[in-house]
N, C-alpha and C. Protein backbone atom coordinates (compact mmCIF):
# COMPACT_ATOMS: atom_id res chain seq x y z
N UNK A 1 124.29 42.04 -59.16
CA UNK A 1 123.55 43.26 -59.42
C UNK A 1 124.54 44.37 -59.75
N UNK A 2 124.42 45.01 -60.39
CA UNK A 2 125.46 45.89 -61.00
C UNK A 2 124.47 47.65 -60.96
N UNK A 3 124.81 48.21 -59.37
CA UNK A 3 124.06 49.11 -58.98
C UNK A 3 123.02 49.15 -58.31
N UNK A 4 122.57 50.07 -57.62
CA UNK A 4 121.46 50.03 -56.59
C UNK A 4 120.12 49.27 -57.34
N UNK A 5 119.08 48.32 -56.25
CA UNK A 5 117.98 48.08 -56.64
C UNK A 5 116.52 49.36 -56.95
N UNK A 6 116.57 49.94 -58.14
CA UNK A 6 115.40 50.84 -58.16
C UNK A 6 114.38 49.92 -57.73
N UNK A 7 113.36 50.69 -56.84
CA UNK A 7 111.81 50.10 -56.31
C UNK A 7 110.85 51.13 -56.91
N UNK A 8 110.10 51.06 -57.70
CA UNK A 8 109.09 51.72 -58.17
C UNK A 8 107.65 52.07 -57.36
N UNK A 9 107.23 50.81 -56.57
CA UNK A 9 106.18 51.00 -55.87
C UNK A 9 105.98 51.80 -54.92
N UNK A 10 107.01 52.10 -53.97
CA UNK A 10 107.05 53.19 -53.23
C UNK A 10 107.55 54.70 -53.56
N UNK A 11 106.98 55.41 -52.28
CA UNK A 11 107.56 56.92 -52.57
C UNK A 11 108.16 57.14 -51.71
N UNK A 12 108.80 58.28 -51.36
CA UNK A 12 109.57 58.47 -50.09
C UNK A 12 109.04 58.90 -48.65
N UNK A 13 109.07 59.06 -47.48
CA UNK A 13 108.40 58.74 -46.36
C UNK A 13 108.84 59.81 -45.21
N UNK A 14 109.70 60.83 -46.21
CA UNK A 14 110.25 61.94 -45.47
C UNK A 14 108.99 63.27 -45.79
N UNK A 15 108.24 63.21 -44.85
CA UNK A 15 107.68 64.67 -44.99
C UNK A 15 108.08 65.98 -45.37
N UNK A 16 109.43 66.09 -45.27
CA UNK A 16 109.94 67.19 -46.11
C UNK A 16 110.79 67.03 -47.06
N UNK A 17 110.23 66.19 -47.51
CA UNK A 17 110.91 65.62 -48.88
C UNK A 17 110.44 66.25 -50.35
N UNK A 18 110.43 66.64 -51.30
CA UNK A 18 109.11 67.51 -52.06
C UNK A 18 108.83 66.24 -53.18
N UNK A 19 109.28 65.10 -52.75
CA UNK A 19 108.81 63.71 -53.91
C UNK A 19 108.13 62.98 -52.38
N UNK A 20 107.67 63.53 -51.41
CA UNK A 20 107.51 62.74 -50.69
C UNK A 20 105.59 62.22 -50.99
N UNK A 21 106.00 60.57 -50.86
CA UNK A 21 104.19 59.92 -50.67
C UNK A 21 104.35 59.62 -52.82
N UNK A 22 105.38 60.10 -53.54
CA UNK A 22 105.00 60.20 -55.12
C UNK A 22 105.68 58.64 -55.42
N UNK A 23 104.86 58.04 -55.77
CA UNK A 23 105.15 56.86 -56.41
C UNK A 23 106.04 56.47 -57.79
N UNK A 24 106.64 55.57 -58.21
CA UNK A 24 107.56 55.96 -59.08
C UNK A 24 108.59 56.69 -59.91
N UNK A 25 108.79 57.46 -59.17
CA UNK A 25 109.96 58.22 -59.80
C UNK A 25 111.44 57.55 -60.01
N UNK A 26 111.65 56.86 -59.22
CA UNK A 26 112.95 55.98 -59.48
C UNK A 26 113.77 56.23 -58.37
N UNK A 27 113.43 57.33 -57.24
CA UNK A 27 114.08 57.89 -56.62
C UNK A 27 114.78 56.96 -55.12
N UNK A 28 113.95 56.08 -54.84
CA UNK A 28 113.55 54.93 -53.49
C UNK A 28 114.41 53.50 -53.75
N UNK A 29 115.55 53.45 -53.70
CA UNK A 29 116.40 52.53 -53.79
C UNK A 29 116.86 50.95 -52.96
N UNK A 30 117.03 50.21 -52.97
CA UNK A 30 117.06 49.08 -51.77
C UNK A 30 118.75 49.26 -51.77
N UNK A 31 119.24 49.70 -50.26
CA UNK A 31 120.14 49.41 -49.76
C UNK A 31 120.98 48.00 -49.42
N UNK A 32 120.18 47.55 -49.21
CA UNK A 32 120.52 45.85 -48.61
C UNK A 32 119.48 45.34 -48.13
N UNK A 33 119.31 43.83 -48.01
CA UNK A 33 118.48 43.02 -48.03
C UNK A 33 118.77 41.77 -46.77
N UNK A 34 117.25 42.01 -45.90
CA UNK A 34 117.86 41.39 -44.56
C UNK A 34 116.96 39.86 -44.38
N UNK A 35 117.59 39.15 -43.86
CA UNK A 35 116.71 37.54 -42.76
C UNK A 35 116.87 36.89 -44.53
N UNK A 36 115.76 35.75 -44.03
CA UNK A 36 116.09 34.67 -45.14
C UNK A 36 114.66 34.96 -45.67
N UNK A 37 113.56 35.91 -45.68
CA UNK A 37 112.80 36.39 -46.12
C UNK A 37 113.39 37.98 -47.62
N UNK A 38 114.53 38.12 -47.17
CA UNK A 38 115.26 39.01 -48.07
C UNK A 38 114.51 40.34 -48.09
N UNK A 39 113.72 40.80 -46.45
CA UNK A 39 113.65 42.05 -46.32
C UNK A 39 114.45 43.58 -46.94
N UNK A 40 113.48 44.54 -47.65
CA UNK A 40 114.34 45.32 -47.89
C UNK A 40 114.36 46.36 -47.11
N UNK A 41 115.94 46.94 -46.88
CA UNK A 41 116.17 48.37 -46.36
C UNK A 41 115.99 49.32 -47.48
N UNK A 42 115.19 50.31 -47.52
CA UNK A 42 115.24 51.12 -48.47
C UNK A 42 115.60 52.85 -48.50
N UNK A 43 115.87 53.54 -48.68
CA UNK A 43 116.43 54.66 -48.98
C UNK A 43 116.40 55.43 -50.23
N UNK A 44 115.69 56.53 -50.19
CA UNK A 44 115.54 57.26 -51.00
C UNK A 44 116.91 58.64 -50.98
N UNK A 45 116.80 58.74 -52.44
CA UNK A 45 118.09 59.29 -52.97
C UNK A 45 117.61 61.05 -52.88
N UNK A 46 116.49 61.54 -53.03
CA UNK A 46 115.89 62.86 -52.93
C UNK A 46 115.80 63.43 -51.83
N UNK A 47 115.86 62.77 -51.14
CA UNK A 47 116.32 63.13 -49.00
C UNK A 47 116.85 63.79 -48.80
């Protein structure tokens, strides 16, 4: 992978966020990926 995973489906989950709950913007990134299910950690960049 060459750079963070963009996730589109979600928005961000910080209430004082001003993209917060907005779906697609590009902003909500996967950090790393956990278990053998390949759970994602995710993190938004607008935080």
């Amino acid at each position: 992978m060459d750079g963070p995973e963009i996730v589109l489906d979600v928005g961000c989950v910080n209430p004082e966020c001003e993209h917060f709950g907005i779906k697609g913007l590009g902003n909500v990134v996967v950090r790393r990926r956990y278990g053998t299910s390949g759970i994602r950690f995710l993190s938004a960049l607008s935080a």
